[in-house]
Protein backbone atom coordinates (compact mmCIF):
# COMPACT_ATOMS: atom_id res chain seq x y z
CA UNK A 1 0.00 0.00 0.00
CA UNK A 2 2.07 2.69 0.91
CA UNK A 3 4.58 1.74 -3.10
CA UNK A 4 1.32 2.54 -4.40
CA UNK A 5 1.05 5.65 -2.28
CA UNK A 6 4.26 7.08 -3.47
CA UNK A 7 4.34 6.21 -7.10
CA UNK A 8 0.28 6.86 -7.12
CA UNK A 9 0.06 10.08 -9.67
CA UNK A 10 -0.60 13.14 -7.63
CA UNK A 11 -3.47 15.79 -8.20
CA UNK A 12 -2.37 18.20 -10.28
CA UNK A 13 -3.53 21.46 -9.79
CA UNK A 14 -4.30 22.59 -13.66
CA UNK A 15 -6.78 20.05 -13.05
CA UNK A 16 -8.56 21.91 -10.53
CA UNK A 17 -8.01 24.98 -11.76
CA UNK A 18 -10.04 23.85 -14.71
CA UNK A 19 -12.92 22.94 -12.89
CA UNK A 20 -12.85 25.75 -10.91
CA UNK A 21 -15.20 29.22 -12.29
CA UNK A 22 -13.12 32.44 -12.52
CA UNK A 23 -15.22 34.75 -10.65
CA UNK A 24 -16.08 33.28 -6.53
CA UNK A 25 -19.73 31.73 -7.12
CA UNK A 26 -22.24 31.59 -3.88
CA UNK A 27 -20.82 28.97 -2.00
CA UNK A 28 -17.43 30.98 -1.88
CA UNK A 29 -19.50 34.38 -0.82
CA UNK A 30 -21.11 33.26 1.32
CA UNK A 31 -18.87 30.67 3.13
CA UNK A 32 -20.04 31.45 7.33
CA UNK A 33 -16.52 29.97 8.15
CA UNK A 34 -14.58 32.71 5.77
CA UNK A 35 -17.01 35.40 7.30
CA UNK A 36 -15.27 37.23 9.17
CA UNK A 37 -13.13 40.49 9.60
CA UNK A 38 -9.83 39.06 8.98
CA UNK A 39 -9.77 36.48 6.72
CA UNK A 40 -6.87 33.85 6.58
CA UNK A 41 -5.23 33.85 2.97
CA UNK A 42 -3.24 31.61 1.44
CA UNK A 43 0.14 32.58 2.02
CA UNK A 44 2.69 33.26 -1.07
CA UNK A 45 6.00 31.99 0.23
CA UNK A 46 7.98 31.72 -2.90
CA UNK A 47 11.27 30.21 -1.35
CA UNK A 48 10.61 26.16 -1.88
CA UNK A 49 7.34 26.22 -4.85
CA UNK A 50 7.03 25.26 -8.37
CA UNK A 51 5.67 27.99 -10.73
CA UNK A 52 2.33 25.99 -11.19
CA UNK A 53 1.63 26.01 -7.41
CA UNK A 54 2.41 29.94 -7.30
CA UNK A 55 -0.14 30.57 -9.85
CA UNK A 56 -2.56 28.55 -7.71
CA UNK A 57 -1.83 30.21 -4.53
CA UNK A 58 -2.20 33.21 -6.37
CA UNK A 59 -5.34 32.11 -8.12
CA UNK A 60 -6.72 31.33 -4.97
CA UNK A 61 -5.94 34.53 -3.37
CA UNK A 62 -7.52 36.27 -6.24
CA UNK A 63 -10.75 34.51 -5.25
CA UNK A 64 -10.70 34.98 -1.68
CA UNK A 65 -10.18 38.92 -2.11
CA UNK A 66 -12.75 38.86 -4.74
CA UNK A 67 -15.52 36.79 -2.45
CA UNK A 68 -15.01 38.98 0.36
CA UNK A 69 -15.66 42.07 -1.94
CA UNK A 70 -18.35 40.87 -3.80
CA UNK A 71 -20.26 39.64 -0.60
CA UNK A 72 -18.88 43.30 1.33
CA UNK A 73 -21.00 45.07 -1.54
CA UNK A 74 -24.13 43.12 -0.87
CA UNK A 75 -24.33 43.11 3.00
CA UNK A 76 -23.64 47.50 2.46
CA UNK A 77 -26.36 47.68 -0.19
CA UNK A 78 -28.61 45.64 1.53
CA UNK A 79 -28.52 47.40 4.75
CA UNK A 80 -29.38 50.76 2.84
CA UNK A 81 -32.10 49.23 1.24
CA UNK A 82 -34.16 48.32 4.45
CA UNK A 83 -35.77 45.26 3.46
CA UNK A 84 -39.10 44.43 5.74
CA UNK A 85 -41.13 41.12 5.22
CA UNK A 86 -44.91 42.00 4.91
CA UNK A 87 -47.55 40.15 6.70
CA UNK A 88 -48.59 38.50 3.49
CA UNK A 89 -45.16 37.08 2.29
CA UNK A 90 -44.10 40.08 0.18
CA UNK A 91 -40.89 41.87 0.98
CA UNK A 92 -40.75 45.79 0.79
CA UNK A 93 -37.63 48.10 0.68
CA UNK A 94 -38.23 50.88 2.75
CA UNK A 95 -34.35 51.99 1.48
CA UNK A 96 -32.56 53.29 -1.65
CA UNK A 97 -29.31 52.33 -3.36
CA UNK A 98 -27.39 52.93 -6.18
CA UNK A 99 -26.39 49.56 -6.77
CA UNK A 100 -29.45 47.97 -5.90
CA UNK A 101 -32.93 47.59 -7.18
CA UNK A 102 -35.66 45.21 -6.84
CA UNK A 103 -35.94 42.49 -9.22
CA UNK A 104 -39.62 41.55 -10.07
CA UNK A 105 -38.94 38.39 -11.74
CA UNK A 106 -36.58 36.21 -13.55
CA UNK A 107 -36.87 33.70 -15.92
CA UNK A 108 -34.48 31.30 -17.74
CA UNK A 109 -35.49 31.15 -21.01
CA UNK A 110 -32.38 29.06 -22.72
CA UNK A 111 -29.24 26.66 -21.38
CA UNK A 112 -27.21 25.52 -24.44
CA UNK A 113 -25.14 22.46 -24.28
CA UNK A 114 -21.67 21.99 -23.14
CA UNK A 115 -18.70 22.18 -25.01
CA UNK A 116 -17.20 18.77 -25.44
CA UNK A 117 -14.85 18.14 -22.52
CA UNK A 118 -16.61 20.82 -20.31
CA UNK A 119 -19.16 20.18 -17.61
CA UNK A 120 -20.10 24.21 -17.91
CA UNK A 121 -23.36 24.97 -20.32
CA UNK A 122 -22.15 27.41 -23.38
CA UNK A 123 -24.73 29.76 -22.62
CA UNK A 124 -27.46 30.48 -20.44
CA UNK A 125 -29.97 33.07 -21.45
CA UNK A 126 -32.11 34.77 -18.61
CA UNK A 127 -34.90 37.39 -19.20
């Protein structure tokens, strides 16, 4: 078991940079164990890494900084919008911001297929 262990091919991280979406999606935002005032980052010793596992770290770090700015903007916006829940279910902003409005419905009208190899739809079209 443990020959197999060390000649076992390791997981390269191309590979899961692949697979991974540029921008942070919602489970990334709004991760309760990352939420907090100082988040830990990777860190970007240089001294003993190969150049793939800098551009991870790096890639990584990207993502981090971007989640916690993405989901900053939202929490600011949403507290000057004053949202209050109705009696009857509706919700009613009370509030007004400049990078907010209220979205009265959505609708996914097309998902095209995926590109051979990719797990990722082409295109999704929304109205």
């Amino acid at each position: 078991k443990l020959i197999c262990h060390v000649h076992a091919a390791r997981t390269n991280h191309v590979h899961k940079l692949h697979a991974m979406p540029l921008c942070p999606d919602e489970t990334l935002i709004w991760n309760y164990k990352t939420n907090v005032t100082a988040m830990a980052h990777y860190k970007l010793n240089i001294q003993f890494v190969s150049l793939q596992d800098y551009l991870y770290r790096n890639f990584m770090l990207y993502q981090q900084e971007s989640a916690y700015s993405i989901r900053s903007d939202i929490t600011r916006v949403l507290q000057r919008l004053q949202p209050v829940l109705r009696a009857n279910n509706t919700t009613v902003f009370q509030g007004w911001s400049r990078m907010g409005m209220e979205l009265s419905s959505c609708e996914i009208k097309e998902v095209s297929q995926a590109k051979l190899g990719t797990s990722i739809p082409q295109r999704v079209l929304a109205v």
